[in-house]
Protein backbone atom coordinates (compact mmCIF):
# COMPACT_ATOMS: atom_id res chain seq x y z
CA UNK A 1 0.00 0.00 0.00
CA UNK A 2 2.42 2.48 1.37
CA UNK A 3 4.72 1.95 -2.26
CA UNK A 4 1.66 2.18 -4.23
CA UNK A 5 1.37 5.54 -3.01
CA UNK A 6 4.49 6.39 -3.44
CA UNK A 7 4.99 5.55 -6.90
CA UNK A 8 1.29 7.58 -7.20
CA UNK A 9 2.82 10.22 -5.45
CA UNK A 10 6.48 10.33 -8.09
CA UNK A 11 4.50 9.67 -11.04
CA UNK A 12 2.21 12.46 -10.16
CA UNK A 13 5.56 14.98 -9.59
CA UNK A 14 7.02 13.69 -12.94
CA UNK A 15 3.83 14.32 -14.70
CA UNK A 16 3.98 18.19 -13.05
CA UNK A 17 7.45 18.29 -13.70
CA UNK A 18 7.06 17.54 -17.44
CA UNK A 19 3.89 20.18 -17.54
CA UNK A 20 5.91 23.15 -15.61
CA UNK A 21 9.22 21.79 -18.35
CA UNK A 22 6.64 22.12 -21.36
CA UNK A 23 5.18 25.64 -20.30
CA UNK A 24 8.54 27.37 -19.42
CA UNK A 25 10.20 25.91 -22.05
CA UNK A 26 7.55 27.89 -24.20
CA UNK A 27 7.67 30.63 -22.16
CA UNK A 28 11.06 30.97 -22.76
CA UNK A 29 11.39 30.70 -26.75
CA UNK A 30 8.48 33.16 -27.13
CA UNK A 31 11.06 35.46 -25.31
CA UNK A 32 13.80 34.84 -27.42
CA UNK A 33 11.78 35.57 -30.58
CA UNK A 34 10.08 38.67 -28.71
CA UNK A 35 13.58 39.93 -28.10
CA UNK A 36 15.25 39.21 -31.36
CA UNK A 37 11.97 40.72 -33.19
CA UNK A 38 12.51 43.98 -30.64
CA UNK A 39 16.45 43.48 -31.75
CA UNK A 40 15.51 43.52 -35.27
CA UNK A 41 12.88 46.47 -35.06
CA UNK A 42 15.27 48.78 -33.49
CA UNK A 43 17.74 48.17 -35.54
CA UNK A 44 15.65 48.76 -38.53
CA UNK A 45 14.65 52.09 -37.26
CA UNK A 46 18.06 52.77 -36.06
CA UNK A 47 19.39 52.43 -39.70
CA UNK A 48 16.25 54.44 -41.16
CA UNK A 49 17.05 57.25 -39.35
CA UNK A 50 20.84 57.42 -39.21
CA UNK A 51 20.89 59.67 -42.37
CA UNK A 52 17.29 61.54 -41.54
CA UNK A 53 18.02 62.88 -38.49
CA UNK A 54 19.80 62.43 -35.06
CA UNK A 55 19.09 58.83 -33.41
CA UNK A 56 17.46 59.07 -30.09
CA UNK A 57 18.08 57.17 -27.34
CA UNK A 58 15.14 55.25 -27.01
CA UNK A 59 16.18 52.52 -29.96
CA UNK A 60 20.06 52.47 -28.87
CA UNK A 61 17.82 51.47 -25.72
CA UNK A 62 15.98 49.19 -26.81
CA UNK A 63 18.25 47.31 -28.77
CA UNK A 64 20.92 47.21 -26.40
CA UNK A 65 18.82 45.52 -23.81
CA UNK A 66 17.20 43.40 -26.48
CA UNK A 67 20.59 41.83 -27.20
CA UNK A 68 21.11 41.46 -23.13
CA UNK A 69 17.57 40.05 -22.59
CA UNK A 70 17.96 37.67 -26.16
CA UNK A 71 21.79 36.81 -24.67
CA UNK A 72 20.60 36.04 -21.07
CA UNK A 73 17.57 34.00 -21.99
CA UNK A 74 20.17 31.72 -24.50
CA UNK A 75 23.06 31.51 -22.45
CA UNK A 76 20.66 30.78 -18.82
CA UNK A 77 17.37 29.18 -20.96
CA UNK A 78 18.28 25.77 -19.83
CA UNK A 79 19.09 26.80 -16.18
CA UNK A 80 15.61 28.76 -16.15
CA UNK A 81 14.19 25.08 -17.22
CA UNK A 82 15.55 23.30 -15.28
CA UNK A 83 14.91 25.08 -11.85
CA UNK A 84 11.04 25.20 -13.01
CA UNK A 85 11.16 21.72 -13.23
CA UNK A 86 12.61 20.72 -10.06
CA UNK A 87 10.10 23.14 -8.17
CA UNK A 88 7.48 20.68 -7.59
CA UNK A 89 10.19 18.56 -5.59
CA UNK A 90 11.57 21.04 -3.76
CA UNK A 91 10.79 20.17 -0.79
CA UNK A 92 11.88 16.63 -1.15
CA UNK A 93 15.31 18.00 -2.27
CA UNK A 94 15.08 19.91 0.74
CA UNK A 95 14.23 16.95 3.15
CA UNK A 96 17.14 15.45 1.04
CA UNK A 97 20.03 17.86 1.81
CA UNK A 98 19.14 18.06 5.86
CA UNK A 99 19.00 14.43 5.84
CA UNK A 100 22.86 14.92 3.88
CA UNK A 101 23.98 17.22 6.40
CA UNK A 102 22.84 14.92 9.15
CA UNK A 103 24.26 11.98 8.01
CA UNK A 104 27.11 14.18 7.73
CA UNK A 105 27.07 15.55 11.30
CA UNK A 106 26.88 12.14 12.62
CA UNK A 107 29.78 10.86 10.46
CA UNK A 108 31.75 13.52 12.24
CA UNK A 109 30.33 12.36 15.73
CA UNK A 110 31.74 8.70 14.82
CA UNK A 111 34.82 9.57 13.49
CA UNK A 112 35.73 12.11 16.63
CA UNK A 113 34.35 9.20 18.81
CA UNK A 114 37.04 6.49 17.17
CA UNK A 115 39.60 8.76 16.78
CA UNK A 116 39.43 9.20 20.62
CA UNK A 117 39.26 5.87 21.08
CA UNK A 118 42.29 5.07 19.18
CA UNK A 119 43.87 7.63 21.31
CA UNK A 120 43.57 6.47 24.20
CA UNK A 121 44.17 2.72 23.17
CA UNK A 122 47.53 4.18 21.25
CA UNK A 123 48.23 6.25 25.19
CA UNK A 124 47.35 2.71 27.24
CA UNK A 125 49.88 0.54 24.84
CA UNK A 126 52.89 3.34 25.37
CA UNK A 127 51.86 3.49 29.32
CA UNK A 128 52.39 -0.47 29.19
CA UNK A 129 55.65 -0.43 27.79
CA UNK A 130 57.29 2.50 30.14
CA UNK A 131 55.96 -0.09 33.09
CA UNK A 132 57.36 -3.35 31.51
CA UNK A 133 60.90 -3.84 32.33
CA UNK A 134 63.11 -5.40 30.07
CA UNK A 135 64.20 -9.19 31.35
């Protein structure tokens, strides 16, 4: 029962996982053609004007931060995606890295606690030999 409802409860994140994946990776191409079609406008009106009259600064604006926000979305697209899809886990992921750090703390405990004990075992063997006299 209990790994029936597990699996229920996985499938059900993959199945949101692969929904939230699908949407933002949609999301995130209509931006990049948004911003290269901003990209191209201004530069088209950039080159219109150049012999008309003095360019303003609203299409050096706009293109430069077209080319940041077109840049950006292609160089940390994938990162974007990825992060959207791990969201509905998160909180396993969480559970995951304090159950990491405790395994991690108790590691420590154990290998303090031995390397005590190996101390002291190492101290009683020397205090042996100062009190055995040589025959």
């Amino acid at each position: 029962m209990g790994s029936t409802a597990l699996k229920s409860s996985t499938l059900k994140a993959a199945v949101s996982a692969e929904k939230i994946r699908t949407i933002s990776h949609s999301v995130i191409a209509s931006a990049e053609k948004t911003s290269l079609s901003a990209m191209r406008t201004a530069f088209y009106e950039i080159m219109r004007k150049r012999r008309v009259r003095p360019i303003g600064v609203l299409p050096w604006a706009t293109f430069g931060c077209s080319i940041a926000t077109c840049t950006g979305l292609l160089v940390y697209g994938d990162g974007i995606e990825c992060v959207a899809e791990t969201f509905p886990v998160a909180p396993s992921v969480a559970s995951l890295g304090r159950g990491i750090k405790s395994l991690h703390q108790a590691a420590e405990a154990v290998r303090q606690a031995e390397s005590s004990k190996l101390q002291r075992s190492i101290e009683s063997l020397l205090h042996r030999f100062k009190n055995v006299k040589i025959q």
